[in-house]
C-alpha atoms as a PDB file:
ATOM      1  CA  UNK A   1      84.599 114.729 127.080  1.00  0.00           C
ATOM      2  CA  UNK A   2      86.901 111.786 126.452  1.00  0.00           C
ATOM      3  CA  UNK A   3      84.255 110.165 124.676  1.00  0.00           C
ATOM      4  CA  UNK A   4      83.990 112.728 121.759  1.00  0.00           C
ATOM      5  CA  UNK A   5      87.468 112.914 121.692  1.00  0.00           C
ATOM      6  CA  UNK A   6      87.606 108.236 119.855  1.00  0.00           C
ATOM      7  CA  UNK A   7      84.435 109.072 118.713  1.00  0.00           C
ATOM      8  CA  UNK A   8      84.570 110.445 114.961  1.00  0.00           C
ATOM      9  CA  UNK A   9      81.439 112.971 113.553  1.00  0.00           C
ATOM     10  CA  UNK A  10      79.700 111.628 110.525  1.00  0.00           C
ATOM     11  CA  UNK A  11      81.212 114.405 108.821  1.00  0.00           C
ATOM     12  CA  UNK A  12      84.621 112.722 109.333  1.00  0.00           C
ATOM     13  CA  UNK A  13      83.515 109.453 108.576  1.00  0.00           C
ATOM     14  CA  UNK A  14      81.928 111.260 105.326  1.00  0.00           C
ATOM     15  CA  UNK A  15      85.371 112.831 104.814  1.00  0.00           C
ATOM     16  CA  UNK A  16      87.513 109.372 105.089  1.00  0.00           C
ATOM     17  CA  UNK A  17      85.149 107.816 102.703  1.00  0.00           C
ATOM     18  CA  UNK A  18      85.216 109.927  99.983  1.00  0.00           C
ATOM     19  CA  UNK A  19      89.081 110.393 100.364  1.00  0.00           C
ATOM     20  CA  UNK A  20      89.057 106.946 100.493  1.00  0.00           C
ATOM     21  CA  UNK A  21      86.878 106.882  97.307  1.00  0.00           C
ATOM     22  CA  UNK A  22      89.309 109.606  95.696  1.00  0.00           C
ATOM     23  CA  UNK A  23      92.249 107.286  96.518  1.00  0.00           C
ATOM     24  CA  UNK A  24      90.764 104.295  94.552  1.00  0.00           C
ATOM     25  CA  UNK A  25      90.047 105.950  92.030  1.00  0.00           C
ATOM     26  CA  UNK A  26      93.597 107.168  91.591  1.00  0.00           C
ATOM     27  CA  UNK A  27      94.706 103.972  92.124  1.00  0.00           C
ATOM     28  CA  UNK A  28      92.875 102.351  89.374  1.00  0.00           C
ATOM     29  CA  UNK A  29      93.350 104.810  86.731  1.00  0.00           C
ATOM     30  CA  UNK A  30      97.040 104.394  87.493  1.00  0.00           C
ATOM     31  CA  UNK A  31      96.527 100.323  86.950  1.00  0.00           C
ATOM     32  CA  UNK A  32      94.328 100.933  84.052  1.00  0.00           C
ATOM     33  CA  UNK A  33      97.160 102.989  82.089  1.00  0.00           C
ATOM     34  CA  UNK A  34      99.570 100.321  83.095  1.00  0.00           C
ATOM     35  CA  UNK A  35      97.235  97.728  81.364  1.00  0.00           C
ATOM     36  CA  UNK A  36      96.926  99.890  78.303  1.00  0.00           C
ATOM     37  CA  UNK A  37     100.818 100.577  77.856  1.00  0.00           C
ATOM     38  CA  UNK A  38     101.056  96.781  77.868  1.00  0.00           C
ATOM     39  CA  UNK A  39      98.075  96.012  75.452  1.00  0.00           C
ATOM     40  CA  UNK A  40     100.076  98.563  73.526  1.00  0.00           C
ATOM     41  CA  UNK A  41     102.810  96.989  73.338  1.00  0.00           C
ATOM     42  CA  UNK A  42     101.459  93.710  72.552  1.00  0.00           C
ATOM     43  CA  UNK A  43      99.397  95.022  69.769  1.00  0.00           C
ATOM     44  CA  UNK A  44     102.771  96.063  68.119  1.00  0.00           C
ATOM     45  CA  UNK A  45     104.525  93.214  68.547  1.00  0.00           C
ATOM     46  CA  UNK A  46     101.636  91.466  66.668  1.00  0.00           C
ATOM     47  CA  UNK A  47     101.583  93.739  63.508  1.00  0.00           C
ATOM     48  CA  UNK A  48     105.593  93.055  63.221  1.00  0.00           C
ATOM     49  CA  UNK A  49     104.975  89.722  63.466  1.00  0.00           C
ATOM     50  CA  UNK A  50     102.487  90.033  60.419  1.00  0.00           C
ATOM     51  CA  UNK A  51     104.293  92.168  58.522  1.00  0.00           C
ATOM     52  CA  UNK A  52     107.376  89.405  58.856  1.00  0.00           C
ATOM     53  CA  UNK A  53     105.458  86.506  58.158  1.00  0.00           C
ATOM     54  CA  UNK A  54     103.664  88.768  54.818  1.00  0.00           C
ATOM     55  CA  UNK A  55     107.108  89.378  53.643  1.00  0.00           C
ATOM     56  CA  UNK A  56     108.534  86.047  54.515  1.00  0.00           C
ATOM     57  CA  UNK A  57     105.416  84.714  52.353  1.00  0.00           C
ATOM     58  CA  UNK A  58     106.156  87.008  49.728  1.00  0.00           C
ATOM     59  CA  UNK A  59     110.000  86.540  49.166  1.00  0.00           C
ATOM     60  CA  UNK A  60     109.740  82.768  49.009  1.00  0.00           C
ATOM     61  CA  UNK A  61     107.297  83.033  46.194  1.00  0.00           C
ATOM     62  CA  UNK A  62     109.756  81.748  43.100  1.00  0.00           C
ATOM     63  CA  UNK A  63     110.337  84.553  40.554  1.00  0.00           C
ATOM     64  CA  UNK A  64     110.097  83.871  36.876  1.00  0.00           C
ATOM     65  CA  UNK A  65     113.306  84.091  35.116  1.00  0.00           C
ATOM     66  CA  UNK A  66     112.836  85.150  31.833  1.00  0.00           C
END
């Protein structure tokens, strides 16, 4: 029958939708690292910048000479 052959079961249907479900869920997981390496990376660049300003603060606190 020609008509079976465009029409899918609901077993393949079933099948494309939970490859389709694997697929996202690849796909996001993949994003979400991408995210994290970059909230990484901002994190650190906000402790230097702490540390820098701390040590800034502390080396132009005047010394007593004595």
């Amino acid at each position: 029958m020609i008509f079976s052959q465009f029409c899918s079961s609901s077993s393949d249907a079933d099948s494309r939708t939970l490859n389709y479900h694997k697929n996202k869920l690849v796909y996001l997981k993949l994003f979400r690292d991408k995210i994290q390496r970059r909230l990484s990376a901002v994190e650190a660049s906000i402790l230097t910048l702490e540390e820098q300003i701390k040590r800034d603060n502390n080396s132009n606190i005047p010394q007593d000479e004595t």
